[in-house]
C-alpha atoms as a PDB file:
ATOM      1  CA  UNK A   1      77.304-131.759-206.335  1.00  0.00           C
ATOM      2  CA  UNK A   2      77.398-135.753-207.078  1.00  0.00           C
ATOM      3  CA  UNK A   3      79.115-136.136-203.809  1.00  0.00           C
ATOM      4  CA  UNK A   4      81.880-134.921-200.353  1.00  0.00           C
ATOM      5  CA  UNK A   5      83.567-137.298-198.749  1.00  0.00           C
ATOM      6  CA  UNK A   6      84.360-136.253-195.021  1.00  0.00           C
ATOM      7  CA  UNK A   7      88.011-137.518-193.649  1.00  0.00           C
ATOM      8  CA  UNK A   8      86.947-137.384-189.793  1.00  0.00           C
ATOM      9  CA  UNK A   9      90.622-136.990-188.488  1.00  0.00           C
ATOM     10  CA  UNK A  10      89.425-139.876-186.228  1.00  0.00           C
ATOM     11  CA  UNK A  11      89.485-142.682-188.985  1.00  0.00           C
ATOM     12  CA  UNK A  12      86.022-142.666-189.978  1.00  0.00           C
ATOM     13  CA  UNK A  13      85.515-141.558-193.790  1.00  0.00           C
ATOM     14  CA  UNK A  14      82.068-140.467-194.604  1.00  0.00           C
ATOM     15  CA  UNK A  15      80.829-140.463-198.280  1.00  0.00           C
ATOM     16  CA  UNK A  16      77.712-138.699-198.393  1.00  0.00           C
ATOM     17  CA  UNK A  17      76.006-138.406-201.727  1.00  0.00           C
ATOM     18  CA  UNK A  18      74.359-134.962-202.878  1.00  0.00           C
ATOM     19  CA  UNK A  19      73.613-132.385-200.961  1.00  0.00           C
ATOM     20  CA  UNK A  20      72.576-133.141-198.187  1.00  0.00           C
ATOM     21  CA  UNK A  21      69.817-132.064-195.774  1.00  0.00           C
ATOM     22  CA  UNK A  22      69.775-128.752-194.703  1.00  0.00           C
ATOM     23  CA  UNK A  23      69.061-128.165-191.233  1.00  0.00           C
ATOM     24  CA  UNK A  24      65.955-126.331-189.651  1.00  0.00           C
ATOM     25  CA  UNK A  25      65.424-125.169-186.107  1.00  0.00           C
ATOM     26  CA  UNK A  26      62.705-127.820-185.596  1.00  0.00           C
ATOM     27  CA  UNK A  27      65.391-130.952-185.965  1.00  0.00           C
ATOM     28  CA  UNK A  28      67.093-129.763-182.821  1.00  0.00           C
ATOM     29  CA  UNK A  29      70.441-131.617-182.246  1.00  0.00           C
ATOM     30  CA  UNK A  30      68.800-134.809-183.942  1.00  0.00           C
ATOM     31  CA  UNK A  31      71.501-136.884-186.232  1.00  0.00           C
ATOM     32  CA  UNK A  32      71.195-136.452-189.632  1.00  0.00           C
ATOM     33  CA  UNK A  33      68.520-138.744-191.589  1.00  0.00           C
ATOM     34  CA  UNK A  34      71.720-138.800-194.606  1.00  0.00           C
ATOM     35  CA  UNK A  35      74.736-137.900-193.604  1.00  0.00           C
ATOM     36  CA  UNK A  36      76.352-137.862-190.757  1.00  0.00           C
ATOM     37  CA  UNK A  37      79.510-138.852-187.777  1.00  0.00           C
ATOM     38  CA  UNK A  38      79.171-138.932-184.194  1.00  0.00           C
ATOM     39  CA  UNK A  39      83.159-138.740-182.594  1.00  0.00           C
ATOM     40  CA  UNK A  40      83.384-141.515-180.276  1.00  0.00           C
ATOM     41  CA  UNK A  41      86.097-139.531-177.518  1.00  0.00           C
ATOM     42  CA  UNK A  42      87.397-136.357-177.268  1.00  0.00           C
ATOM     43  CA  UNK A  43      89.850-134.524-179.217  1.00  0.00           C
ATOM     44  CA  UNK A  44      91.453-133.407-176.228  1.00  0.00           C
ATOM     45  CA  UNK A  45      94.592-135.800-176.868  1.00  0.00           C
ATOM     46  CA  UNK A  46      95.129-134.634-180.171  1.00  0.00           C
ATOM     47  CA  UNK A  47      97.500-131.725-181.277  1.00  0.00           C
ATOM     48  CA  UNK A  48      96.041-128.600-180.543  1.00  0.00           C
ATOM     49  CA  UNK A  49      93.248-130.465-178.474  1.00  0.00           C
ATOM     50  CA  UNK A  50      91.221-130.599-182.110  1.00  0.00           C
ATOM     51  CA  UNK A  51      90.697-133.290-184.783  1.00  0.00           C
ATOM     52  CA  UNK A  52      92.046-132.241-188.017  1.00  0.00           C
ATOM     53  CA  UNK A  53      89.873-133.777-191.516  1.00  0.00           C
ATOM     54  CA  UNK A  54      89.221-133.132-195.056  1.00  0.00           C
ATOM     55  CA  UNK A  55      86.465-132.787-197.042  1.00  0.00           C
ATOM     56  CA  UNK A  56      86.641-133.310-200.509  1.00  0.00           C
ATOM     57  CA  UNK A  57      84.039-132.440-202.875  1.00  0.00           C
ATOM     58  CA  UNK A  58      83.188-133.607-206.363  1.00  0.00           C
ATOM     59  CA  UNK A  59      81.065-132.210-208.623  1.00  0.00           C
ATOM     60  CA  UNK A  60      79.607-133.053-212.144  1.00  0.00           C
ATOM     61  CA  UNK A  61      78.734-130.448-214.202  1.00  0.00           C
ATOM     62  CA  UNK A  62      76.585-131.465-217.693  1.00  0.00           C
ATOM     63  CA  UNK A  63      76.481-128.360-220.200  1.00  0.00           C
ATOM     64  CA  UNK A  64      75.245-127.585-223.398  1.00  0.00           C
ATOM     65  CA  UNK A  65      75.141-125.223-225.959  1.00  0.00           C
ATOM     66  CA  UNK A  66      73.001-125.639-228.422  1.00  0.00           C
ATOM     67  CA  UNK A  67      73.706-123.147-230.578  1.00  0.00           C
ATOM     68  CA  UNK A  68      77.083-124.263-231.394  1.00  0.00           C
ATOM     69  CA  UNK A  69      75.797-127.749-231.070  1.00  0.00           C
ATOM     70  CA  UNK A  70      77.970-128.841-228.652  1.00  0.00           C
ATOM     71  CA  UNK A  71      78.132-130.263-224.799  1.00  0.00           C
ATOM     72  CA  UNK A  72      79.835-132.387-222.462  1.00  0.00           C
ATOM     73  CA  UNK A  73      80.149-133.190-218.628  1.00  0.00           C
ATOM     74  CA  UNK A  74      83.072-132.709-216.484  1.00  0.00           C
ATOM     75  CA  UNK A  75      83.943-133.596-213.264  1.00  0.00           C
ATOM     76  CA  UNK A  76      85.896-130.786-210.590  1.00  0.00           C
ATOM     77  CA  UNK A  77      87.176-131.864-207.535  1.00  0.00           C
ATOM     78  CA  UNK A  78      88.238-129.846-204.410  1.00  0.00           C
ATOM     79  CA  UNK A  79      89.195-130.120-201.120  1.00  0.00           C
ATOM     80  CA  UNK A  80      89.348-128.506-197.857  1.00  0.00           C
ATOM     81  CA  UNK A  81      90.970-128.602-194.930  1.00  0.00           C
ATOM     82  CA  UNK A  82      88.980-128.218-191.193  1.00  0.00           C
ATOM     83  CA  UNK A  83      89.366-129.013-187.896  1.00  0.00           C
ATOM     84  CA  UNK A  84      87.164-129.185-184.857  1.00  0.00           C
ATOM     85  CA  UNK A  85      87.109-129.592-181.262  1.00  0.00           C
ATOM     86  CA  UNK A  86      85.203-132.515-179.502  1.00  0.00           C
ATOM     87  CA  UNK A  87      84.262-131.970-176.140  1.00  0.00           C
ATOM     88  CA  UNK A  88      82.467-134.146-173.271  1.00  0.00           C
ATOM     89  CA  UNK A  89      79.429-133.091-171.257  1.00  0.00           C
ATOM     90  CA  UNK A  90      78.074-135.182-168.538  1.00  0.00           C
ATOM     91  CA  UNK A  91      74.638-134.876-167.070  1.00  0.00           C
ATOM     92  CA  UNK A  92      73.281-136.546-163.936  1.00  0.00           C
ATOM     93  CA  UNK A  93      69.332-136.655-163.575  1.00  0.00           C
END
């Protein structure tokens, strides 16, 4: 994958290039070290009380085939609806 961008539904756009990092038990609910979107209120106001985004994905694919002696890249892009609800939690020590 060369790259997804993420439509937020909030007005943030996030471009995040590659993959990614996948996420392991031992990162806990840390923000991601390279890619990532923290929603600044709830989505309570919004229809269906959830923020509705995009992601779009593009990916460049090289190829070859050297028997025929021939190759190329391409690029294929897709996208994909989501939505999410935000919720609040308040904590008092």
């Amino acid at each position: 994958m060369s790259a997804i961008r993420w439509n937020m539904g909030d007005g943030a756009t996030v471009t995040c290039d590659g993959p990614g990092t996948p996420y392991s038990a031992d990162r806990g609910k840390s923000t991601s070290p390279d890619c990532g979107h923290r929603y600044e209120r709830t989505s309570a106001s919004r229809p269906d009380d959830r923020y509705r985004g995009t992601a779009t994905a593009t990916w460049t694919v090289t190829w070859t085939a050297p028997a025929l002696g021939d190759g190329g890249t391409f690029t294929e892009t897709r996208q994909t609806a989501f939505t999410v609800a935000v919720g609040e939690v308040q904590v008092l020590n």
